[in-house]
Protein backbone atom coordinates (compact mmCIF):
# COMPACT_ATOMS: atom_id res chain seq x y z
CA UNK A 1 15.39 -4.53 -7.87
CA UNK A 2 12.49 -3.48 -5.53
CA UNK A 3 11.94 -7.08 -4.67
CA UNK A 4 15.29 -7.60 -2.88
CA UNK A 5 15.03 -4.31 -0.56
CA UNK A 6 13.74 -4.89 3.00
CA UNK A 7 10.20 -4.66 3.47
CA UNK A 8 10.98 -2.83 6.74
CA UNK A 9 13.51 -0.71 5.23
CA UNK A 10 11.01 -0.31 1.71
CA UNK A 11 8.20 1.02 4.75
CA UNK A 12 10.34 3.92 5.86
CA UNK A 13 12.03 5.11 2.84
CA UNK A 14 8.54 4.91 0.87
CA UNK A 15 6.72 6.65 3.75
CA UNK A 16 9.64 9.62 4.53
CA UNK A 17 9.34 10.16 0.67
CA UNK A 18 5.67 10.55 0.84
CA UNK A 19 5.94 12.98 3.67
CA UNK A 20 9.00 14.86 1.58
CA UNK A 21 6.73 14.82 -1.69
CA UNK A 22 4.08 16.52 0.38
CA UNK A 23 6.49 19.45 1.19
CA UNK A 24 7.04 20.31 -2.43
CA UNK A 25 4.51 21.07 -5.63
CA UNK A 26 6.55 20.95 -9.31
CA UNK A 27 4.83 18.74 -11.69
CA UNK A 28 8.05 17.58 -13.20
CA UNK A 29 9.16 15.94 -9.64
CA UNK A 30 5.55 14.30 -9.56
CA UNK A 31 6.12 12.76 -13.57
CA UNK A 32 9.29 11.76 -12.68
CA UNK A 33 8.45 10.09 -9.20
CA UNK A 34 5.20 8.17 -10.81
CA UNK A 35 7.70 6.89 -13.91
CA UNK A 36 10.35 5.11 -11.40
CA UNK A 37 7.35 3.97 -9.09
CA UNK A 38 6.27 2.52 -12.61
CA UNK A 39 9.61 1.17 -13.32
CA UNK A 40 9.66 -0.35 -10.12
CA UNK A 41 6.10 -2.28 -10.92
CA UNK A 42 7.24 -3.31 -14.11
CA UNK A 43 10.57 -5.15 -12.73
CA UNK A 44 8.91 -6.48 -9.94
CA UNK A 45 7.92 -10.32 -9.88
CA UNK A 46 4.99 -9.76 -7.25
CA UNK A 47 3.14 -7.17 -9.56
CA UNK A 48 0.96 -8.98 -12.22
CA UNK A 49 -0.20 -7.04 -15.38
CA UNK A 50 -3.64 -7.60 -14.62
CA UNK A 51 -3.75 -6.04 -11.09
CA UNK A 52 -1.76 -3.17 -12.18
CA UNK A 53 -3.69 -2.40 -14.86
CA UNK A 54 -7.12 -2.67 -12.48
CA UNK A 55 -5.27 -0.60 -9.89
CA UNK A 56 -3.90 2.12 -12.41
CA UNK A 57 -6.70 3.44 -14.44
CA UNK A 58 -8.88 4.81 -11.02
CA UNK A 59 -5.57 6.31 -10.24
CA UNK A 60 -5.28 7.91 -13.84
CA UNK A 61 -8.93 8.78 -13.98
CA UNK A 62 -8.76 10.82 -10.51
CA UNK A 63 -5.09 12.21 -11.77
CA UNK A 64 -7.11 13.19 -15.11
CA UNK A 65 -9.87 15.02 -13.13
CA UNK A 66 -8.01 16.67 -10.66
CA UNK A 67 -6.05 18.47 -13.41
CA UNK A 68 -9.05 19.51 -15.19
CA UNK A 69 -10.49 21.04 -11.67
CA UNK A 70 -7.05 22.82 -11.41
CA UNK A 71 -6.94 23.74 -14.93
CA UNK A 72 -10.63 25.54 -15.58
CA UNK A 73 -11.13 26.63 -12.28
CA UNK A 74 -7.96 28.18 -10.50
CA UNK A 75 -8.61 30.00 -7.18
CA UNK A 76 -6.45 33.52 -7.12
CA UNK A 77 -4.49 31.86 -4.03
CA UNK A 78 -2.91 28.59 -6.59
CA UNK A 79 -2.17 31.37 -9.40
CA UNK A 80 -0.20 33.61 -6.66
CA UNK A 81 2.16 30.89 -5.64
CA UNK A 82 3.08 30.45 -9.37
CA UNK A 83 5.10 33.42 -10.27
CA UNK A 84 8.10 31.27 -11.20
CA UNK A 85 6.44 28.40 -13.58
CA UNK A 86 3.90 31.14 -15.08
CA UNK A 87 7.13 33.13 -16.34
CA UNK A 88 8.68 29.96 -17.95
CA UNK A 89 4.91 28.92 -19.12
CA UNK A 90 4.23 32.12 -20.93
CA UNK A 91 1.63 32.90 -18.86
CA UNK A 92 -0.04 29.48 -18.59
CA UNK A 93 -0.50 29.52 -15.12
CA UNK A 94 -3.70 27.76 -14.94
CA UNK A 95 -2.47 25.13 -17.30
CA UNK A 96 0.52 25.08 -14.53
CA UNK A 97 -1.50 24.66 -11.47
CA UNK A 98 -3.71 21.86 -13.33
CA UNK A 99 -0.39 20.01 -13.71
CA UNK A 100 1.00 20.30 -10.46
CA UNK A 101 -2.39 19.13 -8.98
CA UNK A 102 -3.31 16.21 -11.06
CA UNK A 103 0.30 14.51 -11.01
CA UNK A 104 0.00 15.28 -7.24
CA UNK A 105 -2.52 12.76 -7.05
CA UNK A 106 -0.78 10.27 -9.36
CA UNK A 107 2.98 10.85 -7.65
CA UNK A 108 0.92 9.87 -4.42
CA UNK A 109 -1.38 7.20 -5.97
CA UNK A 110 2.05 5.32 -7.40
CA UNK A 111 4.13 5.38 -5.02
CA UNK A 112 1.04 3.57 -2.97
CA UNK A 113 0.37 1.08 -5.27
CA UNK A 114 4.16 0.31 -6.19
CA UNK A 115 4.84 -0.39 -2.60
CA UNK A 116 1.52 -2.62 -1.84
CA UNK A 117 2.07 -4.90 -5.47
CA UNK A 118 5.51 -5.25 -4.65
CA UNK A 119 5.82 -6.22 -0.85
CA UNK A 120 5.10 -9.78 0.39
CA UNK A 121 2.96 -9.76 2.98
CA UNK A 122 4.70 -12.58 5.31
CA UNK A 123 7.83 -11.11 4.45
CA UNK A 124 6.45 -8.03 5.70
CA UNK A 125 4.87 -9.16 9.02
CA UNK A 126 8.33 -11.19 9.60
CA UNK A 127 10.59 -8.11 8.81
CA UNK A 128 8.57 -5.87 10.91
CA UNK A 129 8.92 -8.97 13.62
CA UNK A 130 12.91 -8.92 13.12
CA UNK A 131 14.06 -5.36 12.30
CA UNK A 132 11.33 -3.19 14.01
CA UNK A 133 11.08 -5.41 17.16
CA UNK A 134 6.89 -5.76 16.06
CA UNK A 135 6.15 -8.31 19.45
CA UNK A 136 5.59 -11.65 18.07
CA UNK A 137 1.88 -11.59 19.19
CA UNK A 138 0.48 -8.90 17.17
CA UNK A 139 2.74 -10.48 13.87
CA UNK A 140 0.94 -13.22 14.02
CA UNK A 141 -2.48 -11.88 14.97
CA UNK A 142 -2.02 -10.13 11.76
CA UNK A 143 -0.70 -13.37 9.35
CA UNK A 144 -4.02 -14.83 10.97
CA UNK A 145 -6.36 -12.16 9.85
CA UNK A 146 -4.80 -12.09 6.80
CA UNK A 147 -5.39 -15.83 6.25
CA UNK A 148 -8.60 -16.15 7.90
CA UNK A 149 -10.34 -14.11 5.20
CA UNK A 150 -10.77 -16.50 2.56
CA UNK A 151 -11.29 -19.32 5.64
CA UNK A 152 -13.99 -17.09 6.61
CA UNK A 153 -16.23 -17.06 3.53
CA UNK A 154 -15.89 -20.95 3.03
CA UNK A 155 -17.09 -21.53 6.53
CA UNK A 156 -20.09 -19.28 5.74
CA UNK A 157 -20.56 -21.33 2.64
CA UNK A 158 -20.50 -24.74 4.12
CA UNK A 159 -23.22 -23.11 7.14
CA UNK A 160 -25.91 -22.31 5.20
CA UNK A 161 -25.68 -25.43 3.08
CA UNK A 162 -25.51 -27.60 6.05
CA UNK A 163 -28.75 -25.19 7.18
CA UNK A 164 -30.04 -25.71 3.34
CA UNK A 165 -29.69 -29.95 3.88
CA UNK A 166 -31.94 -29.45 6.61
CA UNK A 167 -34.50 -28.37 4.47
CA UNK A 168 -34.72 -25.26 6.05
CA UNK A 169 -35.19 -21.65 4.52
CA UNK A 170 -31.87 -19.17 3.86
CA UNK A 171 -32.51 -16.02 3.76
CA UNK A 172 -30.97 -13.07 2.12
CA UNK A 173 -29.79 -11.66 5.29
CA UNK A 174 -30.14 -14.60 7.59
CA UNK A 175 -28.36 -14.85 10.77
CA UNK A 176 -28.25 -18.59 11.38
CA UNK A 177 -25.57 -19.43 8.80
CA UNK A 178 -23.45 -16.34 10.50
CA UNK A 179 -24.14 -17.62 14.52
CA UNK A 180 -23.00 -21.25 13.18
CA UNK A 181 -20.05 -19.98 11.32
CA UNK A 182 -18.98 -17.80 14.06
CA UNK A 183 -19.29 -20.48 16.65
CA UNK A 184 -17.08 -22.59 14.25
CA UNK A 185 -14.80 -20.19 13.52
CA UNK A 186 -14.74 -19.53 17.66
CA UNK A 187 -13.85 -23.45 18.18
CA UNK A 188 -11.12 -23.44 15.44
CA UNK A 189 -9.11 -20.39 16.96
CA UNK A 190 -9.29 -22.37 20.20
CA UNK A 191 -8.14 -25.67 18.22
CA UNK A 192 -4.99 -23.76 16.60
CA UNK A 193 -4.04 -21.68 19.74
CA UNK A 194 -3.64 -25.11 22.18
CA UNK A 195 -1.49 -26.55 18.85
CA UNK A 196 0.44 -23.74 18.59
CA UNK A 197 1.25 -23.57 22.18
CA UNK A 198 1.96 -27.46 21.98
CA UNK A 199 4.45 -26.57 19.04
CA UNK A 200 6.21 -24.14 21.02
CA UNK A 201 5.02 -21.16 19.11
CA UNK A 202 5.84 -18.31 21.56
CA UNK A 203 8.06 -15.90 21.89
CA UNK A 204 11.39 -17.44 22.13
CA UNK A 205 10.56 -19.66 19.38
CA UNK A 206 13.21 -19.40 16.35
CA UNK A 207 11.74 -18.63 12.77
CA UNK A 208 12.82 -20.35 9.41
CA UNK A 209 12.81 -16.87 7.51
CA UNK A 210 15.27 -14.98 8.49
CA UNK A 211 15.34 -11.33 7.05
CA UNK A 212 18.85 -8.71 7.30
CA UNK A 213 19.53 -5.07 6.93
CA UNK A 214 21.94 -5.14 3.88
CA UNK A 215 23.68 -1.73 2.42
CA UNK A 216 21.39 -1.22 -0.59
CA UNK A 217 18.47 -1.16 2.19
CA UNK A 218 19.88 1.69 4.36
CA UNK A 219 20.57 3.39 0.83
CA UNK A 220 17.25 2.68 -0.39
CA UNK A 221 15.80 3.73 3.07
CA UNK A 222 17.37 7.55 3.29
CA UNK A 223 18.02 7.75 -0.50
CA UNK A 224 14.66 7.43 -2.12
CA UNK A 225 13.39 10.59 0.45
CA UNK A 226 16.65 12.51 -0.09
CA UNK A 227 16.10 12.37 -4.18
CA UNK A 228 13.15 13.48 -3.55
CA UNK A 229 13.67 16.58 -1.21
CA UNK A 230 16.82 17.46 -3.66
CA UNK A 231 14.90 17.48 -6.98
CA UNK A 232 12.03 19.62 -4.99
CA UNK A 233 15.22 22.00 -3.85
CA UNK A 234 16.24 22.29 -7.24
CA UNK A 235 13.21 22.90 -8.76
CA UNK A 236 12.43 25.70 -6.02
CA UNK A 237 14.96 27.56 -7.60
């Protein structure tokens, strides 16, 4: 389901909801926001088991501590603002406050890692290009970062064996393998921008992926930060 919404459209609603989250403090909102960010990774096609599971247990670790910090040592101030939840806990306000800070962390955590393993990052650059009128230069400065990182290392690779043919000493922290990468790197960037321009890359060009504002994007974009400043209402009572 999260893969079909619009990454530009996934942006807002994701980042109003963080802002909304931030404006309320029940533990049971936080629980229940990290379990549909975690439904959301585990229907995704983008997310892989492996990265989630690398990505999820600093998030529970932190979550883990920051309830422990909340739960042995709460300040007068954080057992004040729990008159409410310490009648319904018995009296367990620390216990309460340890709650409400460690799924804090772990509400926030989630809902950043279920929109980073779930968004495309082309589809992202060409949605923000479409729908949030991004100029066309900076999209594709950013694609070209993007894909330059892993064209970076090889070129670094193939300079100091090239330097290493030579017979010549590498170093740990040499700087001739980085002046000859970056001079190659500096003649490829001129090499791609004179095809590009010779391709008609600018900014009247048309683009093969074409990305829309559909319903269940405008519902996902004010609903997912609405839900979340209702339930925070609710539990305010």
């Amino acid at each position: 389901m999260i893969d079909s919404i619009n990454p530009t459209a996934k942006t807002v609603g994701m980042l109003i909801g963080s802002i909304a989250l931030g404006f309320t403090f029940h533990w049971q909102l936080n629980v229940l926001l990290s379990l549909v960010c975690l439904l959301f990774l585990m229907t995704s096609k983008r997310a892989k088991l492996s990265t989630m599971v690398r990505v999820l247990i600093p998030i529970a670790f932190i979550s883990v501590s920051y309830f422990m910090t909340g739960w042995l040592f709460s300040s007068e101030q954080a057992l004040f603002s729990l008159t409410n939840e310490t009648i319904v806990a018995g009296g367990r306000a620390e216990l309460i406050n340890g709650l409400n800070l460690g799924t804090r962390i772990l509400a926030f955590g989630m809902i950043g890692i279920s929109y980073s393993l779930t968004t495309d990052s082309y589809d992202l650059i060409v949605s923000f290009i479409q729908q949030a009128k991004m100029p066309m230069k900076v999209g594709y400065a950013i694609l070209t970062a993007f894909n330059l990182t892993s064209l970076i290392q090889t070129e670094y690779e193939h300079s100091k064996l090239a330097i290493q043919v030579r017979n010549l000493p590498v170093k740990g922290f040499d700087t001739k393998p980085l002046f000859t990468m970056m001079v190659r790197m500096v003649r490829w960037s001129e090499r791609l921008s004179l095809s590009m321009e010779a391709k008609g890359f600018s900014e009247e060009r048309t683009m093969h992926r074409q990305l829309k504002i559909k319903r269940r994007d405008i519902a996902f974009a004010a609903g997912f930060p609405l839900v979340i400043l209702g339930l925070g209402m609710i539990l305010a009572r």
